[in-house]
Protein backbone atom coordinates (compact mmCIF):
# COMPACT_ATOMS: atom_id res chain seq x y z
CA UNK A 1 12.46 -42.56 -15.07
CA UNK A 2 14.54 -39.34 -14.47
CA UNK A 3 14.35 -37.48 -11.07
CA UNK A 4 14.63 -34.50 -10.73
CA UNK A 5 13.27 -33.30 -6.87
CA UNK A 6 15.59 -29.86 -6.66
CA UNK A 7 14.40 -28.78 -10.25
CA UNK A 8 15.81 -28.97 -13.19
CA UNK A 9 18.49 -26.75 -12.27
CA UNK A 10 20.24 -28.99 -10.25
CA UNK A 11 20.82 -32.20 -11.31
CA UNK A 12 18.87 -34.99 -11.27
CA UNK A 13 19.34 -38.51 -11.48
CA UNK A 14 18.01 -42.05 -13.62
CA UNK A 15 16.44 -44.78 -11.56
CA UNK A 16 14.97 -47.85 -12.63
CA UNK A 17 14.36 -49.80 -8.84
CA UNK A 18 11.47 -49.02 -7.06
CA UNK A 19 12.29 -47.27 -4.20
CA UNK A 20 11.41 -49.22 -0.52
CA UNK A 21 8.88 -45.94 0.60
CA UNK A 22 6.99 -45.50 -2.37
CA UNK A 23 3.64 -46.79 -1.64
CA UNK A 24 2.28 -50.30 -1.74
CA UNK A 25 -0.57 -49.41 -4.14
CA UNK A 26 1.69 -48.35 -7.26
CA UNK A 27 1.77 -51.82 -9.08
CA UNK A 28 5.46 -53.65 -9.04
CA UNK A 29 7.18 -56.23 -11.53
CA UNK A 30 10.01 -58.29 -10.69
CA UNK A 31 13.14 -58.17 -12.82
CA UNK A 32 15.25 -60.42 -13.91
CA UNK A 33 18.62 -58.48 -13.73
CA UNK A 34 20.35 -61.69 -16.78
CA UNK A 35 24.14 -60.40 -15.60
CA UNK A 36 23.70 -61.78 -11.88
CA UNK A 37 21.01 -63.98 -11.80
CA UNK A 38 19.17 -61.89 -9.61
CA UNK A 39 16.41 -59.66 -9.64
CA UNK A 40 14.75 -56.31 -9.30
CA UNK A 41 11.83 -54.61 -8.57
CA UNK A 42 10.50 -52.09 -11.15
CA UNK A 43 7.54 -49.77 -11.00
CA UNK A 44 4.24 -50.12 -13.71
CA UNK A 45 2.74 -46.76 -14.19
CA UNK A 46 -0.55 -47.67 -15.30
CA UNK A 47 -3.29 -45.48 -13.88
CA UNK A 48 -3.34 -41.58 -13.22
CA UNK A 49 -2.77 -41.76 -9.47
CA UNK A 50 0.48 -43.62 -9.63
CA UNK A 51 1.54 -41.00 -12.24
CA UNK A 52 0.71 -38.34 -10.17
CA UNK A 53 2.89 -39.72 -7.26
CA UNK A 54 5.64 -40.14 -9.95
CA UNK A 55 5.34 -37.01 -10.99
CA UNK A 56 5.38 -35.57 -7.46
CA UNK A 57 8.77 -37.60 -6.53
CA UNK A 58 10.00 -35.07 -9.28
CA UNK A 59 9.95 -37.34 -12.47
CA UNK A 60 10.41 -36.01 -15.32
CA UNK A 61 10.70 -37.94 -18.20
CA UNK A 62 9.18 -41.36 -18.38
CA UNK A 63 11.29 -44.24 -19.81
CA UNK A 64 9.04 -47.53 -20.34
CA UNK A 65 10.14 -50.55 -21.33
CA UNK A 66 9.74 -51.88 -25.13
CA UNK A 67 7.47 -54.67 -23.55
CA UNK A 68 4.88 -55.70 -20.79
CA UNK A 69 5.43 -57.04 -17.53
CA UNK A 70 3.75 -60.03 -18.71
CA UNK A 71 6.45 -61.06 -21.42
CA UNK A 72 9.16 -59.19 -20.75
CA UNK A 73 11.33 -61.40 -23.42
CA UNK A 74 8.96 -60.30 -26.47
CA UNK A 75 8.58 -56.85 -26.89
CA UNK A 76 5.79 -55.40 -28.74
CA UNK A 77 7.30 -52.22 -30.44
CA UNK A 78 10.51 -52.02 -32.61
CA UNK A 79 12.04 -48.57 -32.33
CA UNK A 80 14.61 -47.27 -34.70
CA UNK A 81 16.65 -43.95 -32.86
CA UNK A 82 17.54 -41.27 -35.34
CA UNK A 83 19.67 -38.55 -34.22
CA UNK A 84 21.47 -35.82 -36.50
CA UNK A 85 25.19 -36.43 -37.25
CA UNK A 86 25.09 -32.42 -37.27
CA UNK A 87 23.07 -29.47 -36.30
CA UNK A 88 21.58 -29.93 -39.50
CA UNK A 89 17.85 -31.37 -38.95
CA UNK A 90 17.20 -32.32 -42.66
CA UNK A 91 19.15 -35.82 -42.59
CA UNK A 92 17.08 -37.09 -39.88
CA UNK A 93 13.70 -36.41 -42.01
CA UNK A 94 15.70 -38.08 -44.48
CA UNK A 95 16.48 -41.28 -43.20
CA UNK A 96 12.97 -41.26 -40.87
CA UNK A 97 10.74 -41.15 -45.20
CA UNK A 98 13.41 -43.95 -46.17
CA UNK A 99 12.67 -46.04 -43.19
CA UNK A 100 8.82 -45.51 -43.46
CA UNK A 101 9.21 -46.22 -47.40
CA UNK A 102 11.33 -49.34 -46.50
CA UNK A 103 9.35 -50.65 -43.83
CA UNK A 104 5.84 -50.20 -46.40
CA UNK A 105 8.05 -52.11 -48.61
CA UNK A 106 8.37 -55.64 -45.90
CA UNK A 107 4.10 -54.56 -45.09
CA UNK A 108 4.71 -52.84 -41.56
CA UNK A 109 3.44 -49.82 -40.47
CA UNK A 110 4.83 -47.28 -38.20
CA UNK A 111 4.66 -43.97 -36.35
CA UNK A 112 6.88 -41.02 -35.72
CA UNK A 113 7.90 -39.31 -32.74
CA UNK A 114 10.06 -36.12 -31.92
CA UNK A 115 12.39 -37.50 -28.46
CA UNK A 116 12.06 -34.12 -27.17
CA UNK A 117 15.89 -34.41 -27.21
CA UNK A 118 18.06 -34.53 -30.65
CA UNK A 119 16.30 -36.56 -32.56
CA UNK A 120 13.02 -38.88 -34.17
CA UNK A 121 11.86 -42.53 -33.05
CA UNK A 122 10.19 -44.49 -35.71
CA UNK A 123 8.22 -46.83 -33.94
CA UNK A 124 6.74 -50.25 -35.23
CA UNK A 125 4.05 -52.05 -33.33
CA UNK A 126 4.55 -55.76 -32.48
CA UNK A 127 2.25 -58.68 -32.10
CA UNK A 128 4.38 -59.85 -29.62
CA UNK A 129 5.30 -62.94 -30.51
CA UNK A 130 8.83 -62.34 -31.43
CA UNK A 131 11.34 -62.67 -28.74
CA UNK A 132 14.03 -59.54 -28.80
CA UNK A 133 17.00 -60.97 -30.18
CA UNK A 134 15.08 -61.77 -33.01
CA UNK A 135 13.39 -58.33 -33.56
CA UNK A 136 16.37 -56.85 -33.31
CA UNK A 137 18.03 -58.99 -35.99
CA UNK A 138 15.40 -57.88 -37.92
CA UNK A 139 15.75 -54.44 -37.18
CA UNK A 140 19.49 -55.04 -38.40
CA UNK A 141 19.13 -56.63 -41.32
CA UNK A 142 16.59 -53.69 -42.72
CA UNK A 143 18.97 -51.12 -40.99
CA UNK A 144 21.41 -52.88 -43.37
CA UNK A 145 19.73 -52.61 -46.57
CA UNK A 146 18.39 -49.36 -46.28
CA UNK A 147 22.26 -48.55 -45.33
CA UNK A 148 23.51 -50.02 -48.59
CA UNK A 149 20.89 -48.56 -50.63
CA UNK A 150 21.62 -44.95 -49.40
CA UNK A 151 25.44 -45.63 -48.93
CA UNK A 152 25.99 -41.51 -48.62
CA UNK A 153 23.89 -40.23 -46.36
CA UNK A 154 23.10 -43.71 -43.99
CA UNK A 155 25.36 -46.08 -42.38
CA UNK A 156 25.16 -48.66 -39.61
CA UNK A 157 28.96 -48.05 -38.92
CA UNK A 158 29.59 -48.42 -34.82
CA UNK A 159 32.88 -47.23 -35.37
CA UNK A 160 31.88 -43.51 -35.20
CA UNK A 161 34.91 -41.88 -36.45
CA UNK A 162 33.79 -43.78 -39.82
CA UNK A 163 30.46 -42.76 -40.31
CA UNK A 164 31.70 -39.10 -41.74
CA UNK A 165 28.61 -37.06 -42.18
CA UNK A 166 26.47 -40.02 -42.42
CA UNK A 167 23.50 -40.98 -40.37
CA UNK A 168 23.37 -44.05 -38.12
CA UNK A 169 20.51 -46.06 -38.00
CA UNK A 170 20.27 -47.02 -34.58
CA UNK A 171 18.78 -50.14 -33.71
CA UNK A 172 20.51 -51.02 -30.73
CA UNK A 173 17.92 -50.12 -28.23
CA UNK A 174 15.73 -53.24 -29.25
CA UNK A 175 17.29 -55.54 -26.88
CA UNK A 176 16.32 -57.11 -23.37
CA UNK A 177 15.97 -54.40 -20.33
CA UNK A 178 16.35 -51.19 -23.02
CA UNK A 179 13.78 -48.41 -23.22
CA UNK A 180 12.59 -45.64 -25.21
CA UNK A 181 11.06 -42.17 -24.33
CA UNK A 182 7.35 -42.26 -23.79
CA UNK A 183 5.49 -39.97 -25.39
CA UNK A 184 4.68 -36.87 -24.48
CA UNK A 185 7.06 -36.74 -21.37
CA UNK A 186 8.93 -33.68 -21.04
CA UNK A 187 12.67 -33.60 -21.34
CA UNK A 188 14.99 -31.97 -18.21
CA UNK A 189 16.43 -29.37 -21.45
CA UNK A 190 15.60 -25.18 -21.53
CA UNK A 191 12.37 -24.63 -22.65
CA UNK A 192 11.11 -28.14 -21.28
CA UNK A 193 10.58 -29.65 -24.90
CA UNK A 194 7.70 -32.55 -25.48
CA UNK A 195 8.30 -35.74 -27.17
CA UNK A 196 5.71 -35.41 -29.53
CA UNK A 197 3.60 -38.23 -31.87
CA UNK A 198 4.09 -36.72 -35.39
CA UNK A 199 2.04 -37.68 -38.95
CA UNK A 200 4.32 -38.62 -41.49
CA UNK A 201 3.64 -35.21 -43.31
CA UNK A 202 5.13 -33.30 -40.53
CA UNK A 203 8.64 -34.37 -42.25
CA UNK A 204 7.93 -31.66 -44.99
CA UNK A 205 7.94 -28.85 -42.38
CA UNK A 206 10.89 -26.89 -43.01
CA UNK A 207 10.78 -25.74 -39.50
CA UNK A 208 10.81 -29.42 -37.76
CA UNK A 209 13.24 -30.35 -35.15
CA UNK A 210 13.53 -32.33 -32.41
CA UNK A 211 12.37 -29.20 -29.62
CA UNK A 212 9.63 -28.23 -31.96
CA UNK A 213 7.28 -28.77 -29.44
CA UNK A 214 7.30 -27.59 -25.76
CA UNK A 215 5.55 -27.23 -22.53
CA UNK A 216 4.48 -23.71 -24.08
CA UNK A 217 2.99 -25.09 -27.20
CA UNK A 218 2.20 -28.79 -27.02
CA UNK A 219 -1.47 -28.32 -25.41
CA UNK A 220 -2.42 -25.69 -28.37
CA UNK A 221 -1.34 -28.86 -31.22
CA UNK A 222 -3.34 -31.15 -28.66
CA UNK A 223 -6.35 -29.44 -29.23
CA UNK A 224 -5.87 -28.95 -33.07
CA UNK A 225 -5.26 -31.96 -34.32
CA UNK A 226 -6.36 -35.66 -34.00
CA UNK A 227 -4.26 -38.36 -32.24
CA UNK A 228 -1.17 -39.03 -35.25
CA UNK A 229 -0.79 -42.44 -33.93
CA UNK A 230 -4.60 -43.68 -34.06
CA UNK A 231 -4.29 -45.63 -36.86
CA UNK A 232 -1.10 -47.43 -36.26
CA UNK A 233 -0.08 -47.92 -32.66
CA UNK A 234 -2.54 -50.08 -31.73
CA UNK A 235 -1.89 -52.41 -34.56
CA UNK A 236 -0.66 -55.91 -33.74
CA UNK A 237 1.66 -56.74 -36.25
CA UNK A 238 3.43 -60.30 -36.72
CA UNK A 239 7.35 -60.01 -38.14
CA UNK A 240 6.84 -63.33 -39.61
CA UNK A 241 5.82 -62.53 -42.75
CA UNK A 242 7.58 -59.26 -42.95
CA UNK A 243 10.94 -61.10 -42.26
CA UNK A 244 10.30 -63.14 -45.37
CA UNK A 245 9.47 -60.19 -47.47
CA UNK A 246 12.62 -58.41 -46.54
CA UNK A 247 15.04 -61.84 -47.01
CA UNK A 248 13.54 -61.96 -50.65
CA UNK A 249 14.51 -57.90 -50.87
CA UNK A 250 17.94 -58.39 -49.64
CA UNK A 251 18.69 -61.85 -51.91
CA UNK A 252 17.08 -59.68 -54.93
CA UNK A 253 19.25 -56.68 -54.30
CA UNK A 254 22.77 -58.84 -52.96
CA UNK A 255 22.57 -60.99 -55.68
């Protein structure tokens, strides 16, 4: 979570232990910190009064982790982070249709999020029965492909003085102890943008971008429009067979 008790004009800072005075009754999960065999104590925001509290500390934006205290080791989204290699918006709602195309293509569904910040999240609910390093070696491989089948606009280059104007298709941030934005949390930015749940059509909008929606506005869409995400983040959705889908894809197209 980010902090932020003086206000957003001053700055704030990003904290991940539980604090010794917050209060007993906000549930706790310990740790494993894998780098020193030790461990730390983490807060579960799972009911309105401990978000409330959190809220009164002076968080901001909420962080959660890409699985449950109960399995931390199997995560149950897969998140791909798309930011723009420019101020131009369009390449993002480029590379967020080819990842929803590709990902129809290996029988996965997913949802689509503005970050609030610079960019989109496609999101892909797990089943949870896939330990991280494996969901991220899937999210490589398809990162990969889609990379090599749009070799001018996407890359999965590291090395960013190589990427050009490309886009990268991040899948780093599946890994043990990462985190994505939740949505709707606000972001510490002017205007106090919204990370906003999007339906795939919303990529047509000429006008789309990462700030689209804010404090100002988001409560107006909220009451216009059904939940985007009904019908696919509650899905429970197994990488087994999707895994061999995509190796057939990538032997077909590698020769």
């Amino acid at each position: 979570m980010e902090r932020y008790p003086d206000g957003i004009a001053k700055d704030g800072f990003y904290q991940k232990e539980a604090p010794d005075y917050f209060p007993d009754w906000i549930r706790r999960v310990s740790i494993p910190v894998k780098s020193d065999q030790e461990s730390q104590q983490q807060l579960i925001c799972d009911d309105e009064a401990s978000l409330v509290y959190l809220v009164d500390q002076g968080t901001l934006t909420f962080h959660p982790w890409l699985s449950r205290s109960d399995r931390l080791d199997y995560p149950d989204k897969l998140i791909f982070d798309l930011d723009p290699p420019s101020e131009d918006f369009e390449p993002v709602c480029f590379a967020a249709r080819a990842l929803h195309q590709i990902l129809g293509e290996v029988e996965l569904a997913s949802s689509l999020m503005t970050t609030g910040s610079s960019g989109l999240h496609v999101i892909v609910p797990l089943d949870r029965q896939a330990e991280f390093e494996d969901v991220r070696s899937f999210a490589k491989d398809l990162s990969n492909l889609l990379a090599m089948r749009e070799p001018e606009k996407l890359t999965t280059e590291m090395n960013k003085d190589k990427r050009g104007k490309r886009l990268f298709l991040d899948y780093l941030r599946n890994s043990y102890g990462q985190n994505s934005v939740a949505p709707y949390t606000l972001r510490p930015l002017p205007g106090a943008p919204v990370a906003t749940p999007l339906r795939w059509d919303k990529l047509s909008d000429g006008d789309l971008d990462s700030q689209t929606y804010t404090i100002s506005n988001i409560f107006r869409r909220l009451g216009q429009i059904d939940d985007p995400w009904k019908n696919t983040i509650y899905k429970k959705q197994s990488l087994t067979k999707a895994r061999s889908i995509l190796d057939r894809i990538r032997k077909d197209q590698t020769g």
